[in-house]
N, C-alpha and C. Protein backbone atom coordinates (compact mmCIF):
# COMPACT_ATOMS: atom_id res chain seq x y z
N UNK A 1 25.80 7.50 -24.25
CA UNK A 1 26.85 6.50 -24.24
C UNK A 1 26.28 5.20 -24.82
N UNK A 2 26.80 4.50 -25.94
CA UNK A 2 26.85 3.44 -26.26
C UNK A 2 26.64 2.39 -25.88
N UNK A 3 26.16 0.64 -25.95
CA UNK A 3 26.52 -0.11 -24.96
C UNK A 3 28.09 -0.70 -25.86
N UNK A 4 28.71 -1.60 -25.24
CA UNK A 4 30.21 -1.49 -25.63
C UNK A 4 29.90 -2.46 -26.72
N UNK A 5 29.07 -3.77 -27.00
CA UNK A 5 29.34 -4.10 -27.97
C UNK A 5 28.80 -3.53 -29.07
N UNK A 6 27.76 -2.17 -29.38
CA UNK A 6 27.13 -1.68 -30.14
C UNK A 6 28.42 -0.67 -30.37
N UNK A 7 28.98 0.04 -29.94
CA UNK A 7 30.20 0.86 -29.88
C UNK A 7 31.12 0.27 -30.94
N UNK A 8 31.32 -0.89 -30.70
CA UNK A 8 32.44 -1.68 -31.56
C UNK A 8 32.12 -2.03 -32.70
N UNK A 9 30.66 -2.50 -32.82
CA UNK A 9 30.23 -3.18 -34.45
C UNK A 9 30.00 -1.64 -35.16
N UNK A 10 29.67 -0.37 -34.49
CA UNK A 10 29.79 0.85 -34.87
C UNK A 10 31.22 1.38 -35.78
N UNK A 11 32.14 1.12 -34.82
CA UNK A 11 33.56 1.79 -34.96
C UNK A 11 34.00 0.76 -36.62
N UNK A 12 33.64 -0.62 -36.36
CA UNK A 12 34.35 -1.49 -37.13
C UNK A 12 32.99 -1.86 -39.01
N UNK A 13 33.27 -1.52 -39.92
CA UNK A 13 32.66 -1.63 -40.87
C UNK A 13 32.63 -3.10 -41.49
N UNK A 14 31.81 -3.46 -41.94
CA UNK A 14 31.81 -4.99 -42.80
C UNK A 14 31.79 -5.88 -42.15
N UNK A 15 33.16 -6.33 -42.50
CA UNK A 15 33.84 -7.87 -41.54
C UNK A 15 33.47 -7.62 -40.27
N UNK A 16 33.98 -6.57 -39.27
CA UNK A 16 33.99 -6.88 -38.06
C UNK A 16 32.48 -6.83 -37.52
N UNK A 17 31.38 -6.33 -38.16
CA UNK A 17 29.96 -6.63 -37.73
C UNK A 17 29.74 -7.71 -38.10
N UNK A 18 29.97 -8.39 -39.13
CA UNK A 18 29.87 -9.80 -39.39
C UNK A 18 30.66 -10.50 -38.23
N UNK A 19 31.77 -10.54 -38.19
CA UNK A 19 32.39 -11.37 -37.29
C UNK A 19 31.77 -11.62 -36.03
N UNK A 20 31.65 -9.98 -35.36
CA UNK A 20 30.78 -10.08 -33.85
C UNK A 20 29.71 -10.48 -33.92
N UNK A 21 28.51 -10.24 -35.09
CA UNK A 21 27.19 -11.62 -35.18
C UNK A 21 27.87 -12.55 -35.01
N UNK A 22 28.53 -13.43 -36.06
CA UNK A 22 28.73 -14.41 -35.78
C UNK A 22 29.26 -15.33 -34.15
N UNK A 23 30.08 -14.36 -33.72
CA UNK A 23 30.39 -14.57 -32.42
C UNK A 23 29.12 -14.48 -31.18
N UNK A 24 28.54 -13.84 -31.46
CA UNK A 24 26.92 -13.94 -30.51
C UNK A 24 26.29 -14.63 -30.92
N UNK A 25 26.07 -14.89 -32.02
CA UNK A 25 25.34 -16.30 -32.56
C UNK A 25 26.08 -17.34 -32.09
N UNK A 26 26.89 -17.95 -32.23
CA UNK A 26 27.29 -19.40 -31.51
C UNK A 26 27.39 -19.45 -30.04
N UNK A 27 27.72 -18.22 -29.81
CA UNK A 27 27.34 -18.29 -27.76
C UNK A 27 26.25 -18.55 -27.82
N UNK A 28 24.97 -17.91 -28.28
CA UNK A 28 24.08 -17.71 -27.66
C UNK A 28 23.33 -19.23 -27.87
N UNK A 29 23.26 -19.64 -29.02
CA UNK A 29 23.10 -20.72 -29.82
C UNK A 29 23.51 -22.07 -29.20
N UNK A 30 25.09 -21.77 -28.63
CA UNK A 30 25.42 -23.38 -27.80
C UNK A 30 24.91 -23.46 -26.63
N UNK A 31 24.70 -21.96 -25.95
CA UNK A 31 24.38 -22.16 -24.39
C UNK A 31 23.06 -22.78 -24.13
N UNK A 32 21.72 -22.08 -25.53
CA UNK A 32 20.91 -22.83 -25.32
C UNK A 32 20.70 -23.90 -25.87
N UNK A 33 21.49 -24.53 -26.72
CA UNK A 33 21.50 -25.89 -26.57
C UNK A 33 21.55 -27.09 -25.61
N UNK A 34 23.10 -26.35 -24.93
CA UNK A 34 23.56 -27.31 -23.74
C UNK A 34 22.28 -26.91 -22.69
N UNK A 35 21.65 -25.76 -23.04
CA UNK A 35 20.92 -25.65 -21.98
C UNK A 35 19.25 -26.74 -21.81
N UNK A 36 19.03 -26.83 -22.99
CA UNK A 36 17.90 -27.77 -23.32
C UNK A 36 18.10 -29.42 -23.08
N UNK A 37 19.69 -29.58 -23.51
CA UNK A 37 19.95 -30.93 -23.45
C UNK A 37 19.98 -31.30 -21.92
N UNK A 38 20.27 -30.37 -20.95
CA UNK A 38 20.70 -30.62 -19.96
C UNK A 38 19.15 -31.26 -19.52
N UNK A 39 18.05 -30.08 -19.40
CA UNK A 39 17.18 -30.00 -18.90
C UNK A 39 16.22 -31.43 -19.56
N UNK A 40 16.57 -31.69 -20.66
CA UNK A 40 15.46 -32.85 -21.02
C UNK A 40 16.00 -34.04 -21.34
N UNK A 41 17.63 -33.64 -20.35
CA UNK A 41 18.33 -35.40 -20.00
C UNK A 41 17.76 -35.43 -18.88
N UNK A 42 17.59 -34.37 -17.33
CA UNK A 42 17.45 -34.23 -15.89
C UNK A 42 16.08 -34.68 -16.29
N UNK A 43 15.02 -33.76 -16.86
CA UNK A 43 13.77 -34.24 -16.92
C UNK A 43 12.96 -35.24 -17.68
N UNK A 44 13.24 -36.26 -18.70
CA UNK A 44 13.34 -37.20 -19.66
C UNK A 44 13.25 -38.61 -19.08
N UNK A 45 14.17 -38.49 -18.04
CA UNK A 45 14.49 -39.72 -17.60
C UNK A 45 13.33 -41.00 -17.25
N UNK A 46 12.06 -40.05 -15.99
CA UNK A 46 11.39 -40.46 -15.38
C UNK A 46 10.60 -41.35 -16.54
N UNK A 47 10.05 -40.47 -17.60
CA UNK A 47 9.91 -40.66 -18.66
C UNK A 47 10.05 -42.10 -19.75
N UNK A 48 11.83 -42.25 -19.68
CA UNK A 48 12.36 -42.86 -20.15
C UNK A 48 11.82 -44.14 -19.66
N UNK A 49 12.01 -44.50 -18.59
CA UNK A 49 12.43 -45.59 -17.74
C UNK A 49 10.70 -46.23 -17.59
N UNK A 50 9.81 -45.33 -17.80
CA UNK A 50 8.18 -45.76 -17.59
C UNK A 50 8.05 -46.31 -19.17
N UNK A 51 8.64 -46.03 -19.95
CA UNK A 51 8.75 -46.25 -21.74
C UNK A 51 9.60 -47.74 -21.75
N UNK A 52 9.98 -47.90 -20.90
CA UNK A 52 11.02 -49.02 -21.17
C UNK A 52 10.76 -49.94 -20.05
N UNK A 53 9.30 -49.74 -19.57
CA UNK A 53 8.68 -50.96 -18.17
C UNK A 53 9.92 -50.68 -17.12
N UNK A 54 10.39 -50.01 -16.70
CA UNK A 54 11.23 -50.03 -15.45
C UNK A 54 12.69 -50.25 -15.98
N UNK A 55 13.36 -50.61 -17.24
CA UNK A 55 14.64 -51.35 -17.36
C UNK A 55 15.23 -49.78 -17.06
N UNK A 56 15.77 -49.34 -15.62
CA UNK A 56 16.39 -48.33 -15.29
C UNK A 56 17.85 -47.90 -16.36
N UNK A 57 18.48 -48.96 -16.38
CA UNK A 57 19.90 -49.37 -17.39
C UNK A 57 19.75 -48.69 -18.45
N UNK A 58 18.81 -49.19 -19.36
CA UNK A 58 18.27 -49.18 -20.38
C UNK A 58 17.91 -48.07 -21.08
N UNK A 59 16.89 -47.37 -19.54
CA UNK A 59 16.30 -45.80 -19.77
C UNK A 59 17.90 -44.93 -19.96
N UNK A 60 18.63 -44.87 -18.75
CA UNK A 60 20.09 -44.44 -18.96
C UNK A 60 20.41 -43.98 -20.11
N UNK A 61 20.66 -45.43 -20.48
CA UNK A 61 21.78 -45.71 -22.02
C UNK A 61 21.12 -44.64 -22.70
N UNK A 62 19.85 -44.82 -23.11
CA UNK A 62 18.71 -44.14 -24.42
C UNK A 62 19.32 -42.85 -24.39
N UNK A 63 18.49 -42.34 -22.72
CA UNK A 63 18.84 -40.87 -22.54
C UNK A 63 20.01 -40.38 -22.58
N UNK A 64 21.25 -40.88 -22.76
CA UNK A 64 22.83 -40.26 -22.78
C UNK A 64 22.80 -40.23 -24.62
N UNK A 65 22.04 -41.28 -25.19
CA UNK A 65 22.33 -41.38 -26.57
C UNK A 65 21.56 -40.08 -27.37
N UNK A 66 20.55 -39.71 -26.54
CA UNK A 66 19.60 -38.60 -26.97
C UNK A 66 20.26 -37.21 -27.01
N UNK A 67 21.09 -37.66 -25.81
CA UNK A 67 21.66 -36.01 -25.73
C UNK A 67 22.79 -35.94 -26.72
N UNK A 68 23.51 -37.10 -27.16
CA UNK A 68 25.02 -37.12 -27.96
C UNK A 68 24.26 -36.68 -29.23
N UNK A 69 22.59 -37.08 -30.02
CA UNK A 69 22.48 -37.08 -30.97
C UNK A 69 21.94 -35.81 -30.72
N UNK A 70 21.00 -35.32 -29.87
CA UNK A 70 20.81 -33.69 -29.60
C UNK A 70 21.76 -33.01 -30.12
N UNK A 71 23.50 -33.03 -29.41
CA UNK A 71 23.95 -31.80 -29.60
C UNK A 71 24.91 -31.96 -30.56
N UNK A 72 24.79 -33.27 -31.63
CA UNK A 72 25.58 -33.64 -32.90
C UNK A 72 24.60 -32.90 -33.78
N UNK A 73 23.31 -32.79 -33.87
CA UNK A 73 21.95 -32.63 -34.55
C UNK A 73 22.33 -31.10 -34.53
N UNK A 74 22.00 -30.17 -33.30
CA UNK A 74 21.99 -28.87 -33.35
C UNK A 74 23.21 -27.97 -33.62
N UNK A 75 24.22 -28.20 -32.91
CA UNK A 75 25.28 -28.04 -33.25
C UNK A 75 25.53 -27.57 -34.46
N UNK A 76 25.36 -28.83 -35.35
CA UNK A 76 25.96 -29.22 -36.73
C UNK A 76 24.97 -27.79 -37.16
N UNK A 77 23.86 -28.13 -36.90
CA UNK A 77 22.63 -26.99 -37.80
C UNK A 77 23.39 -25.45 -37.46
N UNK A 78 23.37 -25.40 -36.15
CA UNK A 78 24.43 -23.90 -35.49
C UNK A 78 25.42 -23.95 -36.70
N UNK A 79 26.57 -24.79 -36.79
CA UNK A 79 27.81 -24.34 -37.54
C UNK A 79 26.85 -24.45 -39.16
N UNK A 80 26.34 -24.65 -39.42
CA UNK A 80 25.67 -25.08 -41.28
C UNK A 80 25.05 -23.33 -40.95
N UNK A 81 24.12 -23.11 -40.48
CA UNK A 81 23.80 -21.77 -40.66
C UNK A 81 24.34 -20.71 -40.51
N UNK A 82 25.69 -21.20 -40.19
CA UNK A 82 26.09 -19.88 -39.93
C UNK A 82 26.75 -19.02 -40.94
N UNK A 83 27.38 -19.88 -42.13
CA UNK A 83 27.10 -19.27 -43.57
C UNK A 83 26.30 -18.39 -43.93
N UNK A 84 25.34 -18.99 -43.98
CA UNK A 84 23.92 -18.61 -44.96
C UNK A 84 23.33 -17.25 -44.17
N UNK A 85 22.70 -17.04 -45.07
CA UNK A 85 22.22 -15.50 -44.61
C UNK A 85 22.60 -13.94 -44.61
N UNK A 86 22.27 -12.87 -45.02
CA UNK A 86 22.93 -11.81 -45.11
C UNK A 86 24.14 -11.03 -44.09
N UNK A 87 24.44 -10.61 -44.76
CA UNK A 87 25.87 -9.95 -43.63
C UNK A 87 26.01 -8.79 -42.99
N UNK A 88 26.33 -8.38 -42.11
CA UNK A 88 25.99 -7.20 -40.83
C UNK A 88 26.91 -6.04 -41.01
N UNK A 89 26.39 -5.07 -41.48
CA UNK A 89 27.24 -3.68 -41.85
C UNK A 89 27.08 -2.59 -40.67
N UNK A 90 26.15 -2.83 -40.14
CA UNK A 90 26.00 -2.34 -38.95
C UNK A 90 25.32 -2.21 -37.84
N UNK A 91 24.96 -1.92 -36.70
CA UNK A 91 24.51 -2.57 -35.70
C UNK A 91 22.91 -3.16 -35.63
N UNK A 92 22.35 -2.35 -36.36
CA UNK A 92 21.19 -2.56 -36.75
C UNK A 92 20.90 -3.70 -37.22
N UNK A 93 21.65 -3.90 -38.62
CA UNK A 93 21.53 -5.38 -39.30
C UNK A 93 21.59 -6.51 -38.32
N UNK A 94 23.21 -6.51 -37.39
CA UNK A 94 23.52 -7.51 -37.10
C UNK A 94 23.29 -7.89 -36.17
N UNK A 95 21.89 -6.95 -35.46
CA UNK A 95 20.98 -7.12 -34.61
C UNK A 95 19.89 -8.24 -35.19
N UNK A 96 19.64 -7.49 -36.43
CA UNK A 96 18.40 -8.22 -37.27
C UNK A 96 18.72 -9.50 -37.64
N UNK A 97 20.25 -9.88 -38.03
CA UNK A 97 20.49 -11.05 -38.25
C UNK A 97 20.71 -11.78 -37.24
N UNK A 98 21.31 -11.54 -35.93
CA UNK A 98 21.65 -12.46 -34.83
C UNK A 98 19.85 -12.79 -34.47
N UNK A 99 19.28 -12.12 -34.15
CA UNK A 99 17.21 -12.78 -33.84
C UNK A 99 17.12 -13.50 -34.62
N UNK A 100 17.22 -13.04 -36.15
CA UNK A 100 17.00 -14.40 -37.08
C UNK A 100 17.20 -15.58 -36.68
N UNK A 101 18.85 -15.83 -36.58
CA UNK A 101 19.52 -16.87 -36.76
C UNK A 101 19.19 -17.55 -35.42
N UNK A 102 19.15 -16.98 -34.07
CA UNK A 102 19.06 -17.61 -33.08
C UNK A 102 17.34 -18.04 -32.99
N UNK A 103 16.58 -17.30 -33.87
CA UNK A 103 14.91 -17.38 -33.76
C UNK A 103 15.24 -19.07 -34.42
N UNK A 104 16.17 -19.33 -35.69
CA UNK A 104 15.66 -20.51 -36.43
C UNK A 104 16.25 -21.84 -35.44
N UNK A 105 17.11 -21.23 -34.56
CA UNK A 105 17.79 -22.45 -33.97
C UNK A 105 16.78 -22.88 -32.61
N UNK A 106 16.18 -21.70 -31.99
CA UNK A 106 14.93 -22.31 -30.98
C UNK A 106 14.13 -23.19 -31.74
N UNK A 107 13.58 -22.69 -33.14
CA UNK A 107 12.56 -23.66 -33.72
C UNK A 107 13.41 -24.94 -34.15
N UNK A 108 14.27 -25.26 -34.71
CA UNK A 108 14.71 -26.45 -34.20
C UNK A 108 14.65 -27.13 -33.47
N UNK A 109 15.54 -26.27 -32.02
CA UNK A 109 15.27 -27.09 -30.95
C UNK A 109 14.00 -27.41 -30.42
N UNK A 110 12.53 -26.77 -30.94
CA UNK A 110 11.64 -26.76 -29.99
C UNK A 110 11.11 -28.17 -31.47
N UNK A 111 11.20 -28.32 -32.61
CA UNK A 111 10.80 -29.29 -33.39
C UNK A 111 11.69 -30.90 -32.78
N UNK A 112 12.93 -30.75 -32.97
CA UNK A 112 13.46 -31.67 -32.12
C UNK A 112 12.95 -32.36 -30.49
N UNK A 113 12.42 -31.59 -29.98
CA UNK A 113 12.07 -31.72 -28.54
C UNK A 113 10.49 -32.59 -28.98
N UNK A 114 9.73 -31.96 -29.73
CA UNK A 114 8.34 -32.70 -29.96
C UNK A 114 7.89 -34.17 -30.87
N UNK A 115 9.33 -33.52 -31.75
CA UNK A 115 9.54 -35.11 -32.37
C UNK A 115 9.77 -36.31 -31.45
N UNK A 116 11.05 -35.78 -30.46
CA UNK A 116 11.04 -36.76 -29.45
C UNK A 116 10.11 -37.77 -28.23
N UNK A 117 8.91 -36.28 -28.06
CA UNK A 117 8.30 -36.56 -27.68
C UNK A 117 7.33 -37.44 -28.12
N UNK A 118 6.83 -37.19 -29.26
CA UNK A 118 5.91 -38.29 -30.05
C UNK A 118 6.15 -39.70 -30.43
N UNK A 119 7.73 -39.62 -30.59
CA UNK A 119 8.27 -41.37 -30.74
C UNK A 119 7.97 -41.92 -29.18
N UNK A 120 8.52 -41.54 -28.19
CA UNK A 120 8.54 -41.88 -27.05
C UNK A 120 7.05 -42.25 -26.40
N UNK A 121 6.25 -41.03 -26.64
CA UNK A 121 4.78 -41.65 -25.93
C UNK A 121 4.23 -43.09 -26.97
N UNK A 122 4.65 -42.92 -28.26
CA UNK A 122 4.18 -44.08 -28.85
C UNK A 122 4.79 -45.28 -28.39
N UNK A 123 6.20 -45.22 -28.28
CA UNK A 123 6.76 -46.34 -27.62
C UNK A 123 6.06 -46.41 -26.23
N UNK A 124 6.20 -45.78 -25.63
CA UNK A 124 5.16 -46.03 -23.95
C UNK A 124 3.79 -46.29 -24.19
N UNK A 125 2.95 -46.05 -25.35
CA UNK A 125 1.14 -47.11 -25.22
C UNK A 125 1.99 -47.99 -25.64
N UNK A 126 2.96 -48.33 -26.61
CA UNK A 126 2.92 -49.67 -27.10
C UNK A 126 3.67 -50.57 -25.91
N UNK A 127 4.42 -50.26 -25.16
CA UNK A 127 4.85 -51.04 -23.97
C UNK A 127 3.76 -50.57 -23.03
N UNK A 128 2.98 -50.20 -22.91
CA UNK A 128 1.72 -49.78 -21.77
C UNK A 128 0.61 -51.09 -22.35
N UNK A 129 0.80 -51.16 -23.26
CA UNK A 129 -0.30 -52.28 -23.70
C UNK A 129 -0.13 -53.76 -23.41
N UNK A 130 1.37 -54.41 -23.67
CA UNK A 130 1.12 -55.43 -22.87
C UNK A 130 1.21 -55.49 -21.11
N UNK A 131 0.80 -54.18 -20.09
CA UNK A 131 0.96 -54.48 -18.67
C UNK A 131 -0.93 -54.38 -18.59
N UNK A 132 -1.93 -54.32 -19.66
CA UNK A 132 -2.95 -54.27 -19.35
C UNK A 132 -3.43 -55.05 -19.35
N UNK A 133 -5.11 -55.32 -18.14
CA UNK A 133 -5.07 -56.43 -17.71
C UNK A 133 -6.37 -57.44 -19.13
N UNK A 134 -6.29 -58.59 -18.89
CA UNK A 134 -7.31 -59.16 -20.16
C UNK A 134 -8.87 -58.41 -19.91
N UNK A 135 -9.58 -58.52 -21.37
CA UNK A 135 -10.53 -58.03 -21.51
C UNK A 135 -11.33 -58.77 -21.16
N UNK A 136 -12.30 -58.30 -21.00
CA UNK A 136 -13.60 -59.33 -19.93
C UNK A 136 -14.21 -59.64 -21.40
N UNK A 137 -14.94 -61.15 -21.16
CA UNK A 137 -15.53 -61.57 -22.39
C UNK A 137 -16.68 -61.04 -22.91
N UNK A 138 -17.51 -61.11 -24.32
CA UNK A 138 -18.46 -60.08 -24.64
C UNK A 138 -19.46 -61.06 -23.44
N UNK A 139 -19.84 -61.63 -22.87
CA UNK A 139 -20.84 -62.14 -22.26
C UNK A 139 -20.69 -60.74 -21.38
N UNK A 140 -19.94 -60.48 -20.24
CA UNK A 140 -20.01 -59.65 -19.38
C UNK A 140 -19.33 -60.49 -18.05
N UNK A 141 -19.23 -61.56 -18.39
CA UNK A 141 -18.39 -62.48 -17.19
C UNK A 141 -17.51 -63.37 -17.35
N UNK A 142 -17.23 -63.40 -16.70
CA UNK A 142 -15.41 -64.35 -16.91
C UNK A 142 -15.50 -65.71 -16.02
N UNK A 143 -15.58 -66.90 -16.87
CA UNK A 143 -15.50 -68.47 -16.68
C UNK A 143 -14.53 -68.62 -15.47
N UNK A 144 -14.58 -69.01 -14.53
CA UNK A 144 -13.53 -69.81 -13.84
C UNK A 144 -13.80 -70.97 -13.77
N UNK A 145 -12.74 -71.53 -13.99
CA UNK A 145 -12.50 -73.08 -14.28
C UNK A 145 -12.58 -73.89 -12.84
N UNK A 146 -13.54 -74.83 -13.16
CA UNK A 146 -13.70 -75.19 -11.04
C UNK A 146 -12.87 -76.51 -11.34
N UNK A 147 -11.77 -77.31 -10.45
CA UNK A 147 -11.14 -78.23 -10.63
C UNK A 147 -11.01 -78.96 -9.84
């Protein structure tokens, strides 16, 4: 016995194996999107807000803007690829093509996620640098002024 959606891209020639990739490709494709955005708005934050000296507000705003441009960014790439690429005649293929397509959209998301990461820690030494304290002078001791 079959499983039912292998049954169907079986029964149906051309179009309809194309169609059903395509239809498992954007499920699979948005869920883990929304699923990443979710997780590295929930986990980001702490993040955020140490990047931005405490302005809690601030961290907020960023992180809601991250996720709007996250899932404008992937999304868009989801619907752009979904053109491109060979077409599913039968279950086999449109096996081979749905891994593809969903393989190129993890590497996205996982390039997106590290990019982010690298702007952000740079922004956090560069706001980490003015909470550090002054450098001791080359003598080895520090003048206090007696008054």
């Amino acid at each position: 016995m079959k499983p039912m959606m292998i049954a169907v891209i079986d029964a149906e020639t051309g179009a309809g194996a194309t169609v059903w990739t395509y239809l498992a490709y954007l499920t699979i494709s948005v869920a883990l999107t929304v699923w990443v955005a979710r997780t590295l708005h929930k986990n980001g934050r702490i993040f955020l807000v140490d990047s931005f000296l405490g302005n809690e507000a601030l961290a907020d705003s960023v992180n809601h803007l991250l996720v709007v441009g996250f899932y404008l960014i992937n999304i868009g790439y989801v619907a752009l690829a979904l053109r491109y690429g060979d077409k599913a005649t039968d279950a086999r293929t449109a096996l081979e093509i749905l891994s593809t397509k969903v393989g190129l959209v993890l590497v996205v998301l996982g390039v997106m996620h590290f990019v982010n990461l690298f702007i952000f820690s740079k922004m956090r030494r560069r706001a980490t640098l003015h909470r550090q304290p002054p450098l001791i002078p080359a003598q080895g001791y520090a003048k206090i002024p007696q008054g």
